[in-house]
Protein backbone atom coordinates (compact mmCIF):
# COMPACT_ATOMS: atom_id res chain seq x y z
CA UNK A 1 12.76 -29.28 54.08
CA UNK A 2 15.64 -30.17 52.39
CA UNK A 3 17.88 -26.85 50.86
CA UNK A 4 17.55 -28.47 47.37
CA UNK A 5 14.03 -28.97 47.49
CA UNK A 6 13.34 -25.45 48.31
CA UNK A 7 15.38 -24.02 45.19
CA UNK A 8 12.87 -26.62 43.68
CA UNK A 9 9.36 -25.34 44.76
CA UNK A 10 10.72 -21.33 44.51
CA UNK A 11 11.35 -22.16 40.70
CA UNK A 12 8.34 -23.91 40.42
CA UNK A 13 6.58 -20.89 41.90
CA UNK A 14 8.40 -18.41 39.42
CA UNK A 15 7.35 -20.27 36.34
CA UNK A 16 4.15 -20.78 37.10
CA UNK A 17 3.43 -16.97 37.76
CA UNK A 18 1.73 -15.59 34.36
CA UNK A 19 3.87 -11.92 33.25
CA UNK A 20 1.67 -9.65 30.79
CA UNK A 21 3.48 -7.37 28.91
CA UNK A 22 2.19 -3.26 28.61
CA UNK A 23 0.26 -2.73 25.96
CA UNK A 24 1.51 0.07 23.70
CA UNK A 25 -1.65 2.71 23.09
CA UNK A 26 -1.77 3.72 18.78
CA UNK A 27 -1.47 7.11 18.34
CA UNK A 28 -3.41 7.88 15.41
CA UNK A 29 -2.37 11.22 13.94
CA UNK A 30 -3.57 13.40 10.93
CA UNK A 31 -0.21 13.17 8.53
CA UNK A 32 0.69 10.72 5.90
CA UNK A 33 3.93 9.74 5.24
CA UNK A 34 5.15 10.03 1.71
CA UNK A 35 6.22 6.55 0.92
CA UNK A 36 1.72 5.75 1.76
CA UNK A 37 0.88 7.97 -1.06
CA UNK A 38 1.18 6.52 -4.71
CA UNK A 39 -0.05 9.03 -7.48
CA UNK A 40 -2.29 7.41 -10.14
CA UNK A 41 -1.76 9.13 -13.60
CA UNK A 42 -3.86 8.59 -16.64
CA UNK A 43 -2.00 6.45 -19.21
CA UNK A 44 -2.96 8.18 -23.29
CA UNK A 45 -1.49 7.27 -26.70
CA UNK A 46 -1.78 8.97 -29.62
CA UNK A 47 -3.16 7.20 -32.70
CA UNK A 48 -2.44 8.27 -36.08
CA UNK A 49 -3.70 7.79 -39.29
CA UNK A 50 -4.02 8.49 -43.13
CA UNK A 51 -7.79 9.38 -43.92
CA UNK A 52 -8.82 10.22 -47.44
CA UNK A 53 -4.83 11.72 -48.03
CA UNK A 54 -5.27 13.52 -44.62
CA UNK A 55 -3.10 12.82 -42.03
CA UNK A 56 -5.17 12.79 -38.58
CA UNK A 57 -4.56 11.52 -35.00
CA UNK A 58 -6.52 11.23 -31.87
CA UNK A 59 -5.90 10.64 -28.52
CA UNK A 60 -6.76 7.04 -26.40
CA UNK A 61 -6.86 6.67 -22.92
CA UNK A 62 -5.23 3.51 -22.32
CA UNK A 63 -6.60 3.94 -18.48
CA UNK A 64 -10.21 4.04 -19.24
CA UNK A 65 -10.57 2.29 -22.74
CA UNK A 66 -11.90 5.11 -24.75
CA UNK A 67 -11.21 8.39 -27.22
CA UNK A 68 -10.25 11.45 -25.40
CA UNK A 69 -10.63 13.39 -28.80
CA UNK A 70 -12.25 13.37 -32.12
CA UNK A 71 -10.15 12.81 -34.88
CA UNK A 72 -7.63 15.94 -35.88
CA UNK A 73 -5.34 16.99 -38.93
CA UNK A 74 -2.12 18.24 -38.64
């Protein structure tokens, strides 16, 4: 065999060899990292009004659509 020709079929021989990387293993643990947690807050308004010379408000969740309270003076 030529010397060439053998540089040829080693390279060949290299290539054509499949590599597999490692697989890493997860390790699951029990802690959450801070920037995962996101605190939901109920979102209320006040509403105000003028009822028979009465000033009265009462709170509205904007979150869930609906009166918190009843109507109040102050």
């Amino acid at each position: 065999m030529k010397p060439g020709m053998c540089v040829g079929v080693l390279m060949c021989l290299t290539f054509s060899v499949p590599s597999y990387a490692a697989e890493v293993p997860m390790v699951v643990t029990g802690e959450i990292q801070a920037s995962q947690i996101t605190i939901m807050t109920e979102q209320t308004t006040w509403v105000h009004r003028v009822y028979k010379g009465i000033r009265q408000k009462r709170l509205w969740s904007l979150t869930y659509n609906r009166w918190k309270t009843n109507w109040m003076n102050y």
